[in-house]
PDB file of N, CA and C in Angstrom:
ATOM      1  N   UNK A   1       5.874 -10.367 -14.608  1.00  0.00           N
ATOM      2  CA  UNK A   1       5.277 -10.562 -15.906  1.00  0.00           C
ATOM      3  C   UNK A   1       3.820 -10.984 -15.736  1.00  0.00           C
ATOM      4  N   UNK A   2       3.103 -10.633 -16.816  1.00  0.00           N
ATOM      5  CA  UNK A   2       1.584 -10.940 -16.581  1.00  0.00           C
ATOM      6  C   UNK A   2       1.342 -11.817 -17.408  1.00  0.00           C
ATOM      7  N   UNK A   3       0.388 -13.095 -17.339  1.00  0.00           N
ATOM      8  CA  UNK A   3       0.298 -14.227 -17.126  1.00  0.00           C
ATOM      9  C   UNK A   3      -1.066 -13.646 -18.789  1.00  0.00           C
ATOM     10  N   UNK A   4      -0.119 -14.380 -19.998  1.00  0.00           N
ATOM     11  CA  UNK A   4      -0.850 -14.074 -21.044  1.00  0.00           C
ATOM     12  C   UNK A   4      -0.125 -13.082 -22.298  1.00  0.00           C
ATOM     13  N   UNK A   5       0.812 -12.253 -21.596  1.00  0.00           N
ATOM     14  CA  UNK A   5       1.179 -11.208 -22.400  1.00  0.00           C
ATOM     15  C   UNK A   5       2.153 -11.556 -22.738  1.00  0.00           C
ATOM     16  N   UNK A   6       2.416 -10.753 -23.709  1.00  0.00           N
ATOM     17  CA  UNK A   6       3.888 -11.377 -24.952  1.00  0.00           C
ATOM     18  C   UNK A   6       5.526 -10.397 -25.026  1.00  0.00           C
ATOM     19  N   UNK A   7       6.337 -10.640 -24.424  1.00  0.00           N
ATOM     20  CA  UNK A   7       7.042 -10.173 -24.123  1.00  0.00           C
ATOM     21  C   UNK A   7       7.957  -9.503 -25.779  1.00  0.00           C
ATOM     22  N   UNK A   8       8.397  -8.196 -25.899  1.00  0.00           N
ATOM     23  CA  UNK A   8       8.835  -7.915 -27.065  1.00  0.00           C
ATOM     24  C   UNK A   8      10.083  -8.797 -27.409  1.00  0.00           C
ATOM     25  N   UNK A   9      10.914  -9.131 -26.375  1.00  0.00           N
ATOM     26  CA  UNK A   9      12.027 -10.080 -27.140  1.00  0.00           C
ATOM     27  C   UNK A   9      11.968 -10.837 -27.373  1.00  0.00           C
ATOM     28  N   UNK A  10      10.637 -11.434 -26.994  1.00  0.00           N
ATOM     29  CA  UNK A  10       9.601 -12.810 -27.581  1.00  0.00           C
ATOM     30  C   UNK A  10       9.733 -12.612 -29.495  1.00  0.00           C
ATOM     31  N   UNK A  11       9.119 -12.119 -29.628  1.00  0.00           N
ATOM     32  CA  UNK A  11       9.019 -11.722 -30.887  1.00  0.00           C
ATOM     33  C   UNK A  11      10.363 -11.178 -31.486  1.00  0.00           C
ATOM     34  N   UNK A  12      10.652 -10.484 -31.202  1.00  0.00           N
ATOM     35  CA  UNK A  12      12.603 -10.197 -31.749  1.00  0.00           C
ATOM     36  C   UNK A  12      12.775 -11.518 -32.304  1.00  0.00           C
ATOM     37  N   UNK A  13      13.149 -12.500 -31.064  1.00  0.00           N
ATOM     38  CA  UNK A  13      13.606 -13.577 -30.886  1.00  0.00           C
ATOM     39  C   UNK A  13      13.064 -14.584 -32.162  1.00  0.00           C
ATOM     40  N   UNK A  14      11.864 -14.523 -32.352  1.00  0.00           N
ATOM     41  CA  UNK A  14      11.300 -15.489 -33.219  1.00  0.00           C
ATOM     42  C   UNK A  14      11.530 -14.956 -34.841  1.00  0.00           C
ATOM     43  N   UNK A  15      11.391 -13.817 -34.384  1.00  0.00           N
ATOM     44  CA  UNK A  15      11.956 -13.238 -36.100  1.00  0.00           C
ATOM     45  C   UNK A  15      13.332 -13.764 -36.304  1.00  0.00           C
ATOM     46  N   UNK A  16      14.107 -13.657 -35.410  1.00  0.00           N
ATOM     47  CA  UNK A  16      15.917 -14.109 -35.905  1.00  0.00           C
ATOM     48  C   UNK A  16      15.597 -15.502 -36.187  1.00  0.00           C
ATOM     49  N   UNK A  17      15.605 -16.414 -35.015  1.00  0.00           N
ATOM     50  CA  UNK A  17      14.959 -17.476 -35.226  1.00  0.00           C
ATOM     51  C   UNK A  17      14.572 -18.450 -36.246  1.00  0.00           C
ATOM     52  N   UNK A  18      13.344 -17.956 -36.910  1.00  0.00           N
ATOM     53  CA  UNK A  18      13.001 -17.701 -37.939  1.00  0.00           C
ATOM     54  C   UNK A  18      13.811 -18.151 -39.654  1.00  0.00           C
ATOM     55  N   UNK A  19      14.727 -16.903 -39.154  1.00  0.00           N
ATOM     56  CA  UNK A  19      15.743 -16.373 -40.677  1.00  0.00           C
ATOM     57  C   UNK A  19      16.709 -17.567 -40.200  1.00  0.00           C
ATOM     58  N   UNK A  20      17.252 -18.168 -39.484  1.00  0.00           N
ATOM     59  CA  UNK A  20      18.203 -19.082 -39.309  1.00  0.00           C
ATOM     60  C   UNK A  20      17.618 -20.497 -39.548  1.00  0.00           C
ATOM     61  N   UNK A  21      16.195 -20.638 -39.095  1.00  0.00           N
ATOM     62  CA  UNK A  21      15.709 -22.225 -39.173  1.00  0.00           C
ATOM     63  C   UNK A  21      15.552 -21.944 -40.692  1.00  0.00           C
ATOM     64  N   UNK A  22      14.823 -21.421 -41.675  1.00  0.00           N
ATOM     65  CA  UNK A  22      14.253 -21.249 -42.663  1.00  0.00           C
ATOM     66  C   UNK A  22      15.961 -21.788 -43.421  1.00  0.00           C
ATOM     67  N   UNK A  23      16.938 -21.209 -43.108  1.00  0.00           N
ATOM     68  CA  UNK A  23      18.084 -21.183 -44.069  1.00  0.00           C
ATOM     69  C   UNK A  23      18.774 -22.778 -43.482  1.00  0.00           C
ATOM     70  N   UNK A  24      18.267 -22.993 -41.998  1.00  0.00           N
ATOM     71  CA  UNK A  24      18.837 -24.572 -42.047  1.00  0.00           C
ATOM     72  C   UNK A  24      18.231 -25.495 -42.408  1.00  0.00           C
ATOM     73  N   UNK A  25      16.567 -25.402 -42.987  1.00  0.00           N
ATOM     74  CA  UNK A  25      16.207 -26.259 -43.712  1.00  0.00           C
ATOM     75  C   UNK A  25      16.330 -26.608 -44.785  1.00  0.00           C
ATOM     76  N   UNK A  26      16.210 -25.322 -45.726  1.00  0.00           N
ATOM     77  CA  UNK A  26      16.260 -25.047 -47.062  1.00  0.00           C
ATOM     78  C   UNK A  26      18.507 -25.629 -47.422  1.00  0.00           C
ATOM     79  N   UNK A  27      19.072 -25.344 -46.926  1.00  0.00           N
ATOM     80  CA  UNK A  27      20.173 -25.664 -47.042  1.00  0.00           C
ATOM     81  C   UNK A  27      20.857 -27.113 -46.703  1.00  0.00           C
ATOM     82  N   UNK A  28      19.313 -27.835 -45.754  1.00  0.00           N
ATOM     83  CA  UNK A  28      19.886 -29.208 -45.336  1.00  0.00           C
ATOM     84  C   UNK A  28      18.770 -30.111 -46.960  1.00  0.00           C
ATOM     85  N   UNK A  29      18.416 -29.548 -47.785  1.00  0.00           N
ATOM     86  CA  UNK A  29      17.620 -30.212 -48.681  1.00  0.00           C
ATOM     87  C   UNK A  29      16.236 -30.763 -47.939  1.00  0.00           C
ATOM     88  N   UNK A  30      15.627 -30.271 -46.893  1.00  0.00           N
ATOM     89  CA  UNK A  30      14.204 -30.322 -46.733  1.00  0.00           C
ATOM     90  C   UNK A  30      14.104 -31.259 -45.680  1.00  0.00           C
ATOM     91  N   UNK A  31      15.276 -31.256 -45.058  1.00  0.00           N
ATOM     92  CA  UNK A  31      15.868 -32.392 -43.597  1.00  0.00           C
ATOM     93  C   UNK A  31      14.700 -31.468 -42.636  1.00  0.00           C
ATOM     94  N   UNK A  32      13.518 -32.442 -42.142  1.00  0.00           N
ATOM     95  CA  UNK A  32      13.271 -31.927 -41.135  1.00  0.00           C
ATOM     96  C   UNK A  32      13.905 -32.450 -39.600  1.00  0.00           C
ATOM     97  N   UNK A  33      14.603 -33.432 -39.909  1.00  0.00           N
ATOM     98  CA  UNK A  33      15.111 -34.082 -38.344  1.00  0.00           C
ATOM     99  C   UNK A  33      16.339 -32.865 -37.995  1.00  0.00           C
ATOM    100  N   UNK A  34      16.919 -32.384 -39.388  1.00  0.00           N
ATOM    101  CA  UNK A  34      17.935 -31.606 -38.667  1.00  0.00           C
ATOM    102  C   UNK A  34      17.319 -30.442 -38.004  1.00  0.00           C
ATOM    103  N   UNK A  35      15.823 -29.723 -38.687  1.00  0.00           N
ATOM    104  CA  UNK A  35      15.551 -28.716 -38.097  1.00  0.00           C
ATOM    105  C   UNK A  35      15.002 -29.100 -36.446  1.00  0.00           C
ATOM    106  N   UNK A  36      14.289 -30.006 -36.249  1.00  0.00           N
ATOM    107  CA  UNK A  36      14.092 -30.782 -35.230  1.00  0.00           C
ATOM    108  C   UNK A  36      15.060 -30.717 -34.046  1.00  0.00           C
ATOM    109  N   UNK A  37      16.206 -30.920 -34.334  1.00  0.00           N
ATOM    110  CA  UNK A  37      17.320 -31.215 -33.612  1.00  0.00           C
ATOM    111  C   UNK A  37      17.696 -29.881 -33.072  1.00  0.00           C
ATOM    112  N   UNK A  38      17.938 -28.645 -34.312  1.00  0.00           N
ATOM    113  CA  UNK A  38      18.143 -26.873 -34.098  1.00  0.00           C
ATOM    114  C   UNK A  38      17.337 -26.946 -33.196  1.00  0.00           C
ATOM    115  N   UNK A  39      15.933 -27.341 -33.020  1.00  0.00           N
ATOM    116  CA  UNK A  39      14.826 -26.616 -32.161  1.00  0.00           C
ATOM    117  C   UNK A  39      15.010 -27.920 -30.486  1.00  0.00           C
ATOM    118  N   UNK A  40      15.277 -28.671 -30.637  1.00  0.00           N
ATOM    119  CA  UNK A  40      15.472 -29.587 -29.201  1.00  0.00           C
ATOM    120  C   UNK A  40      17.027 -28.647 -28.420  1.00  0.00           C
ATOM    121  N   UNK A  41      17.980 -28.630 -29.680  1.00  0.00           N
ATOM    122  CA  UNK A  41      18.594 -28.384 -28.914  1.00  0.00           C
ATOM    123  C   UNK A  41      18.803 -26.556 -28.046  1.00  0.00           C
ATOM    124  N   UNK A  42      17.988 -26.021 -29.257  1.00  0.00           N
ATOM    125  CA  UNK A  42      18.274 -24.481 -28.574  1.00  0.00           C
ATOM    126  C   UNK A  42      16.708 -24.500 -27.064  1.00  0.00           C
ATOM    127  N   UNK A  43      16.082 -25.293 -27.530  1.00  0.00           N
ATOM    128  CA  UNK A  43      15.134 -25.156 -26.073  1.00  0.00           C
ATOM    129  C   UNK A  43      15.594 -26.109 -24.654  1.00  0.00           C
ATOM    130  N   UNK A  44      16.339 -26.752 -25.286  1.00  0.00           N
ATOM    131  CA  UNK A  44      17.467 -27.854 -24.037  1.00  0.00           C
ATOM    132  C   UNK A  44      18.237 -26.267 -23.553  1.00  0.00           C
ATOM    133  N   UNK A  45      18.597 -25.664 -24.144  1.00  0.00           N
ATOM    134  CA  UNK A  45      20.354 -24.852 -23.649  1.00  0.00           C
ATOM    135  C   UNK A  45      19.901 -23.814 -23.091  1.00  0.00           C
ATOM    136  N   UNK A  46      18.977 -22.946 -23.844  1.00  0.00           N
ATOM    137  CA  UNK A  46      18.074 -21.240 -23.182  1.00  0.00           C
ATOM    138  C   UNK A  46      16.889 -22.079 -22.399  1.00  0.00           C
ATOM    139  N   UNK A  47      15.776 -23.177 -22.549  1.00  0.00           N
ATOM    140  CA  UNK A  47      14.495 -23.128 -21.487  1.00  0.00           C
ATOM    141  C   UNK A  47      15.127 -23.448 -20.400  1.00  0.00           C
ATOM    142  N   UNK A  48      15.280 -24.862 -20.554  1.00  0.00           N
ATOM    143  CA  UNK A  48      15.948 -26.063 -19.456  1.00  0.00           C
ATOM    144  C   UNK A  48      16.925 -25.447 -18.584  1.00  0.00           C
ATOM    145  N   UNK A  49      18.154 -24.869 -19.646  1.00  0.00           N
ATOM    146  CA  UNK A  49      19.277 -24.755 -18.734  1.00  0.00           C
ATOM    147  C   UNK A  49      19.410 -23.359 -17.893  1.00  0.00           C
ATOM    148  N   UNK A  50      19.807 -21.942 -19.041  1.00  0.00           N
ATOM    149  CA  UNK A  50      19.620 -21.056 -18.844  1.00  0.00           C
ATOM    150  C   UNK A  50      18.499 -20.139 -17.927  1.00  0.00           C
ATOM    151  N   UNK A  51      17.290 -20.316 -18.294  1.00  0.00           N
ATOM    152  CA  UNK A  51      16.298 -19.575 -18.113  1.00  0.00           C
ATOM    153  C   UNK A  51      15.988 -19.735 -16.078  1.00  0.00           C
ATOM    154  N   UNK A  52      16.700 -20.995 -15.942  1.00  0.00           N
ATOM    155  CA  UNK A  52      16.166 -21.350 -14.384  1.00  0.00           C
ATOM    156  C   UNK A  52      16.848 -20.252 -13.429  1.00  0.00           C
ATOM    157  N   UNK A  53      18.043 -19.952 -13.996  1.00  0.00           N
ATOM    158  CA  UNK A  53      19.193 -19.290 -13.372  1.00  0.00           C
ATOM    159  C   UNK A  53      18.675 -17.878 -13.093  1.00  0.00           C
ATOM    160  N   UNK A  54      18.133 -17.496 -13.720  1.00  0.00           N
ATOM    161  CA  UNK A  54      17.431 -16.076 -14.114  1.00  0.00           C
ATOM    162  C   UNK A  54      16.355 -15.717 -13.433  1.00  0.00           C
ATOM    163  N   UNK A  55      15.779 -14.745 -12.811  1.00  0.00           N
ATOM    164  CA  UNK A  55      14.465 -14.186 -12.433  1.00  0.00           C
ATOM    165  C   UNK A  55      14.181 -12.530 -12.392  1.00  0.00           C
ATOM    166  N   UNK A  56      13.066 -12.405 -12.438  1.00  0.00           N
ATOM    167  CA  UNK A  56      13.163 -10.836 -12.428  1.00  0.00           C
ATOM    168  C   UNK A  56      13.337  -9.967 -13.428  1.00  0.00           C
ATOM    169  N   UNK A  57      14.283  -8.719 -13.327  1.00  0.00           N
ATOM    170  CA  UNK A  57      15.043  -7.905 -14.200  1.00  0.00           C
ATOM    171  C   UNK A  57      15.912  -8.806 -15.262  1.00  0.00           C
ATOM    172  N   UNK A  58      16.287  -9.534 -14.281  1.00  0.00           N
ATOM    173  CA  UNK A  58      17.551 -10.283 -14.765  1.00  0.00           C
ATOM    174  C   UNK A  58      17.123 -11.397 -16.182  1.00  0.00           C
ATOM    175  N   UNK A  59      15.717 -11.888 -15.860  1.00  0.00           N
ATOM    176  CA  UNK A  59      15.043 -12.377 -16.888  1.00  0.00           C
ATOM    177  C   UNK A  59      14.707 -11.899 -18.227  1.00  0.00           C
ATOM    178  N   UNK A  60      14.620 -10.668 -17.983  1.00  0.00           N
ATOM    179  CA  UNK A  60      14.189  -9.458 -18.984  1.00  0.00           C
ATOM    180  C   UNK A  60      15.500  -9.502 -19.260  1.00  0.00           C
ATOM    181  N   UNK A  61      16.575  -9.548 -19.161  1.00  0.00           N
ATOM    182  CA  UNK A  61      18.167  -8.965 -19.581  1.00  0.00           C
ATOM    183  C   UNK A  61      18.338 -10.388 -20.242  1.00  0.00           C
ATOM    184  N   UNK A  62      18.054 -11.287 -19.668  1.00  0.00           N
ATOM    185  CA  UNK A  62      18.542 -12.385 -20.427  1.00  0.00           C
ATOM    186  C   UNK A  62      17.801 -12.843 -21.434  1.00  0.00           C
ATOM    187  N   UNK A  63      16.752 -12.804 -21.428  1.00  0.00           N
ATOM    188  CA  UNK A  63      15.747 -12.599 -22.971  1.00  0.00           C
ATOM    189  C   UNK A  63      16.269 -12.274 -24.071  1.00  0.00           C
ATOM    190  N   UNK A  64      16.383 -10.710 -23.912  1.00  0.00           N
ATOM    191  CA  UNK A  64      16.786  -9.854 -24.523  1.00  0.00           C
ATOM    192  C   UNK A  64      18.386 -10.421 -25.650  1.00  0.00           C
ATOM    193  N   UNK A  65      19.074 -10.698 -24.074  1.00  0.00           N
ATOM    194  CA  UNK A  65      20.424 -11.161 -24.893  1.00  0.00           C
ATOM    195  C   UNK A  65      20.233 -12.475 -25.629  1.00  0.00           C
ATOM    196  N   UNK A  66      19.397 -13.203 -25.519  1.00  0.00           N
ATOM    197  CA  UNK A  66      19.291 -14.519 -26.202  1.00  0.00           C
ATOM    198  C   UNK A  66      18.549 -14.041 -27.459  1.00  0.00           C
ATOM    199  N   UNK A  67      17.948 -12.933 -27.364  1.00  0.00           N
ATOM    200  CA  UNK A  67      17.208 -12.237 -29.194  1.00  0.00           C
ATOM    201  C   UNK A  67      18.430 -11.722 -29.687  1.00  0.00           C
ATOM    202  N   UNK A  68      19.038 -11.438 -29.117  1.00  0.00           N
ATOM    203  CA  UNK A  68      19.985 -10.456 -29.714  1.00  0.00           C
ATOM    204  C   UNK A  68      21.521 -11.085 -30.376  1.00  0.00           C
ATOM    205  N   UNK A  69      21.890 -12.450 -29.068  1.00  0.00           N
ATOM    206  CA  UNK A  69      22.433 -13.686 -30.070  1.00  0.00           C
ATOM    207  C   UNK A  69      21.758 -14.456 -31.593  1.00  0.00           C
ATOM    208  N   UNK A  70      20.510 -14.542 -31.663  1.00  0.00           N
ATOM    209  CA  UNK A  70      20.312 -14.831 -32.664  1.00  0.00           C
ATOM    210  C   UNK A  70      19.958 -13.835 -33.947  1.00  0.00           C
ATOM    211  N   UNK A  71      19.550 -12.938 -33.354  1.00  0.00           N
ATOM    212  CA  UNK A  71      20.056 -11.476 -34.423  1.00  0.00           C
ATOM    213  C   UNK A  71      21.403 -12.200 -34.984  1.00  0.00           C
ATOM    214  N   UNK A  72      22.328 -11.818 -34.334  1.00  0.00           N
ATOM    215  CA  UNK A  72      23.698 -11.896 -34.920  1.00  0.00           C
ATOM    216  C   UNK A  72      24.191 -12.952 -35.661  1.00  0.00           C
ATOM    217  N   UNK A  73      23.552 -14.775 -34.852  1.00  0.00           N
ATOM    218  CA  UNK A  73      23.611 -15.435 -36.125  1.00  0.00           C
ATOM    219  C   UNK A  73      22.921 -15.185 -37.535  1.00  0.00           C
ATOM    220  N   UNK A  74      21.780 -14.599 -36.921  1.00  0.00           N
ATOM    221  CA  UNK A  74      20.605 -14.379 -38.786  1.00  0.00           C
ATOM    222  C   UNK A  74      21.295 -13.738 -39.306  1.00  0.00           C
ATOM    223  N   UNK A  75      22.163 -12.925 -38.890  1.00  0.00           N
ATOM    224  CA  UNK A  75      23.194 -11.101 -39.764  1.00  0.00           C
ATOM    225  C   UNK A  75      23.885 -12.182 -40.240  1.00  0.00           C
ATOM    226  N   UNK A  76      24.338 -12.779 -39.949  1.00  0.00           N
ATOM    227  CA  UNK A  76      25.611 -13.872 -40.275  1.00  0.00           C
ATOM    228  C   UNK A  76      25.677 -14.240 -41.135  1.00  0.00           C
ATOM    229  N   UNK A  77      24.239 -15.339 -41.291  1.00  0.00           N
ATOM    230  CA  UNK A  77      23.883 -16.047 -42.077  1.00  0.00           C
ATOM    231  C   UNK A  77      23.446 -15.629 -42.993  1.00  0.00           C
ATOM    232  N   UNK A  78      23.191 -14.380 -43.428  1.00  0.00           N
ATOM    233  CA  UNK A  78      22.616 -13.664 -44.266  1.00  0.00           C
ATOM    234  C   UNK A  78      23.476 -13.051 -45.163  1.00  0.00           C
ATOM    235  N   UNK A  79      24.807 -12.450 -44.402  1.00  0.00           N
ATOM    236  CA  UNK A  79      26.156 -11.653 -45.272  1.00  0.00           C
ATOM    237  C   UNK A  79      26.832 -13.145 -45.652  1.00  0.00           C
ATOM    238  N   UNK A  80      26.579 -14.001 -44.838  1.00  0.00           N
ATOM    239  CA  UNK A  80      27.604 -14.616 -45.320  1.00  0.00           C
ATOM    240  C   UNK A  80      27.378 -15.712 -46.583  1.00  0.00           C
ATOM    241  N   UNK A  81      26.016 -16.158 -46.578  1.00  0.00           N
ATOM    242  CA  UNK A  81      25.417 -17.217 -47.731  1.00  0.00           C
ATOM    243  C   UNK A  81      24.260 -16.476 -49.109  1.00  0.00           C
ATOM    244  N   UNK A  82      24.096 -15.168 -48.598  1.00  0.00           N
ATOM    245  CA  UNK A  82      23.466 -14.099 -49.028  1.00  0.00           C
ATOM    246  C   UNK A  82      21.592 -14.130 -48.855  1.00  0.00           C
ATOM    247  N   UNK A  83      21.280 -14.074 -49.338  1.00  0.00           N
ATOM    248  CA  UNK A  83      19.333 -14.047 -49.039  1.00  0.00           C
ATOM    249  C   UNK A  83      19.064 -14.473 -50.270  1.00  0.00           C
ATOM    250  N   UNK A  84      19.676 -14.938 -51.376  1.00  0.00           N
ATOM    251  CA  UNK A  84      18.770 -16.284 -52.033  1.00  0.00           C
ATOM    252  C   UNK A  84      18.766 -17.395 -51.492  1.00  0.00           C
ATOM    253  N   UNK A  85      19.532 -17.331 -50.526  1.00  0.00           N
ATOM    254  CA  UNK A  85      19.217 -19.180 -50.055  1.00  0.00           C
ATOM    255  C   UNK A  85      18.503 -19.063 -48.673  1.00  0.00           C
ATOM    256  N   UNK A  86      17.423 -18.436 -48.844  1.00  0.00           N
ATOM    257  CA  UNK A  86      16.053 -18.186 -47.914  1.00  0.00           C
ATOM    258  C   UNK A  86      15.302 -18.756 -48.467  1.00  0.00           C
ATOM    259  N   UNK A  87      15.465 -18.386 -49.506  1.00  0.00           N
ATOM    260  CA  UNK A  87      13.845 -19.506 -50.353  1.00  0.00           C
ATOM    261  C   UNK A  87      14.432 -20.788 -51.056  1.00  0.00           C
ATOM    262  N   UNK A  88      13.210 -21.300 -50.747  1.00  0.00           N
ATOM    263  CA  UNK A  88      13.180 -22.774 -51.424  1.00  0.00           C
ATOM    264  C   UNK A  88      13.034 -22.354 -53.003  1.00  0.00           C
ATOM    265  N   UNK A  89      14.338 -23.236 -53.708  1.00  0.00           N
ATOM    266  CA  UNK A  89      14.226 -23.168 -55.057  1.00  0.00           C
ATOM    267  C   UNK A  89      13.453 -24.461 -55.680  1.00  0.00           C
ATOM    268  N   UNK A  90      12.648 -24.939 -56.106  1.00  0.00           N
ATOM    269  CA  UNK A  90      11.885 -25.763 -56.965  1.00  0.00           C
ATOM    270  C   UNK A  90      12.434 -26.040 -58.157  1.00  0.00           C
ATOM    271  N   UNK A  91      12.270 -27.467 -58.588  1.00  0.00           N
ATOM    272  CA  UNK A  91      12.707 -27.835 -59.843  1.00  0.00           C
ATOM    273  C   UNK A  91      12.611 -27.443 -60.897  1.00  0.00           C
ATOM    274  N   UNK A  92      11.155 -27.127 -61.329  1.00  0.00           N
ATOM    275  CA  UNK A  92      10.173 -26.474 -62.489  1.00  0.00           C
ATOM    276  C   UNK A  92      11.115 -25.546 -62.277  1.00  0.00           C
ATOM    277  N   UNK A  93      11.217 -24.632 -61.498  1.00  0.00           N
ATOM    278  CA  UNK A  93      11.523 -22.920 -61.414  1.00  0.00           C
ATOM    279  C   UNK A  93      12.922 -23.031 -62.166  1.00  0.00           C
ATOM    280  N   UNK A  94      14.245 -23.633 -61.619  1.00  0.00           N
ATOM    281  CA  UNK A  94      14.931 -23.781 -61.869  1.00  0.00           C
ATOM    282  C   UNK A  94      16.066 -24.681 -63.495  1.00  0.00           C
ATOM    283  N   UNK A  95      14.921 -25.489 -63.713  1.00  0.00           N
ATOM    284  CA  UNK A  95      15.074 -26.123 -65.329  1.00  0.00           C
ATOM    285  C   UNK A  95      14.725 -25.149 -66.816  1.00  0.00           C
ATOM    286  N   UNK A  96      15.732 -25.046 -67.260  1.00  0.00           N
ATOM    287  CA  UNK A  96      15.342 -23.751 -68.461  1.00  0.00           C
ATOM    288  C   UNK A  96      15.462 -24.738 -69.662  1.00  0.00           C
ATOM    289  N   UNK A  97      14.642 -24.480 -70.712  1.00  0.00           N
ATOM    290  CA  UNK A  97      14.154 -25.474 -72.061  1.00  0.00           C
ATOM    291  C   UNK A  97      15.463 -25.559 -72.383  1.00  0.00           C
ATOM    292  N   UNK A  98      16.181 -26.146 -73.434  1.00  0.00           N
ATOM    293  CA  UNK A  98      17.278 -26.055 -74.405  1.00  0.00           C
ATOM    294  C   UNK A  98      16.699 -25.192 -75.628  1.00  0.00           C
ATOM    295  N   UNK A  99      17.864 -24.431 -75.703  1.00  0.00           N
ATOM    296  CA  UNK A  99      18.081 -23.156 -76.978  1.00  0.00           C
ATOM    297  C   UNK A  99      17.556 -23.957 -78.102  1.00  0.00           C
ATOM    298  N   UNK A 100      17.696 -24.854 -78.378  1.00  0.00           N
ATOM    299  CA  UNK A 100      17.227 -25.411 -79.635  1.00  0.00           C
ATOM    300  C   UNK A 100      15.893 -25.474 -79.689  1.00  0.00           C
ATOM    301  N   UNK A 101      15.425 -25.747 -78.548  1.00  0.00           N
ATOM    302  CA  UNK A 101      13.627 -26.326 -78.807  1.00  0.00           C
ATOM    303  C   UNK A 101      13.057 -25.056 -78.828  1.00  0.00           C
ATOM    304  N   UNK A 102      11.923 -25.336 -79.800  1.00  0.00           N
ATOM    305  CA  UNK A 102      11.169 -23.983 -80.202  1.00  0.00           C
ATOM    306  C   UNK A 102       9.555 -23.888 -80.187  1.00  0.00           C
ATOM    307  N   UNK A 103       9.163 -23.284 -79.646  1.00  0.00           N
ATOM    308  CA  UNK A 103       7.503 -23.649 -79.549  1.00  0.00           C
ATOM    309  C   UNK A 103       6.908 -24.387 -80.467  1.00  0.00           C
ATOM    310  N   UNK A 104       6.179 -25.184 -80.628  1.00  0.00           N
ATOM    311  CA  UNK A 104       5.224 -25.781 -81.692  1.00  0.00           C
ATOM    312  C   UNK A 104       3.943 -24.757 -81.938  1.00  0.00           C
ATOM    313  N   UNK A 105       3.582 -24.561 -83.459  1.00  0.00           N
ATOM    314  CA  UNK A 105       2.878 -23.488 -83.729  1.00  0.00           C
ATOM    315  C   UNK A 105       0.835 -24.421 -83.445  1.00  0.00           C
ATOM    316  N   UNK A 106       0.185 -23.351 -82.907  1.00  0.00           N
ATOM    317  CA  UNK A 106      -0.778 -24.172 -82.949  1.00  0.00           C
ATOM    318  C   UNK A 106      -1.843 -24.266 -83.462  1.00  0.00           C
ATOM    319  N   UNK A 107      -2.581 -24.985 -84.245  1.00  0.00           N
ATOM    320  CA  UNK A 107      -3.172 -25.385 -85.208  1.00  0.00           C
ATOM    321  C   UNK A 107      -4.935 -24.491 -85.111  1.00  0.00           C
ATOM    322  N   UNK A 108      -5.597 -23.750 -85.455  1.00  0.00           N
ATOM    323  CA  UNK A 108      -6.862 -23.357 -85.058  1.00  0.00           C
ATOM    324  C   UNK A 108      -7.811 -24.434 -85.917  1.00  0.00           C
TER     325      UNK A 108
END
């Protein structure tokens, strides 16, 4: 590997990534310690642990499969909670007036 360049399952990887942190924040109510914790612990298990074991080809294969595990959680997480709960819903957005109240007319 050359010293600078960005490997494509680099990027795979961060896109899945991505779609899974986004849905464990937004779903923990704006917990950043839990996202904190997602990110200590998946760089404890693939940098630390995994990645030493590996060199070479074999590095490239194991990349790959670690983008491709989190593909499958993001698919997951996606069929299974659907893709509105990707975005952050806001209060304003979400509070609708009561049927009764009616604009006030305004005076020129």
């Amino acid at each position: 590997m050359v010293v600078g360049q960005i490997n494509w399952s680099d990027l795979v990887l961060v896109i899945a990534v991505s779609v899974v942190v986004t849905w464990v924040f937004n779903n923990a109510e704006g917990s950043v310690l839990i996202v904190m914790l997602l990110h200590a612990m998946n760089n404890t298990i693939s940098g630390s642990f995994f990645s030493p074991m590996f060199s070479g080809a074999d590095s490239v294969r194991q990349s790959w499969l670690l983008a491709a595990l989190w593909w499958a959680v993001a698919v997951m997480v996606v069929v299974a909670t659907g893709p509105e709960h990707l975005s952050r819903k806001h209060t304003k957005q979400t509070l609708t007036a009561p049927e009764s109240a009616t604009p006030t007319p305004r005076v020129a």
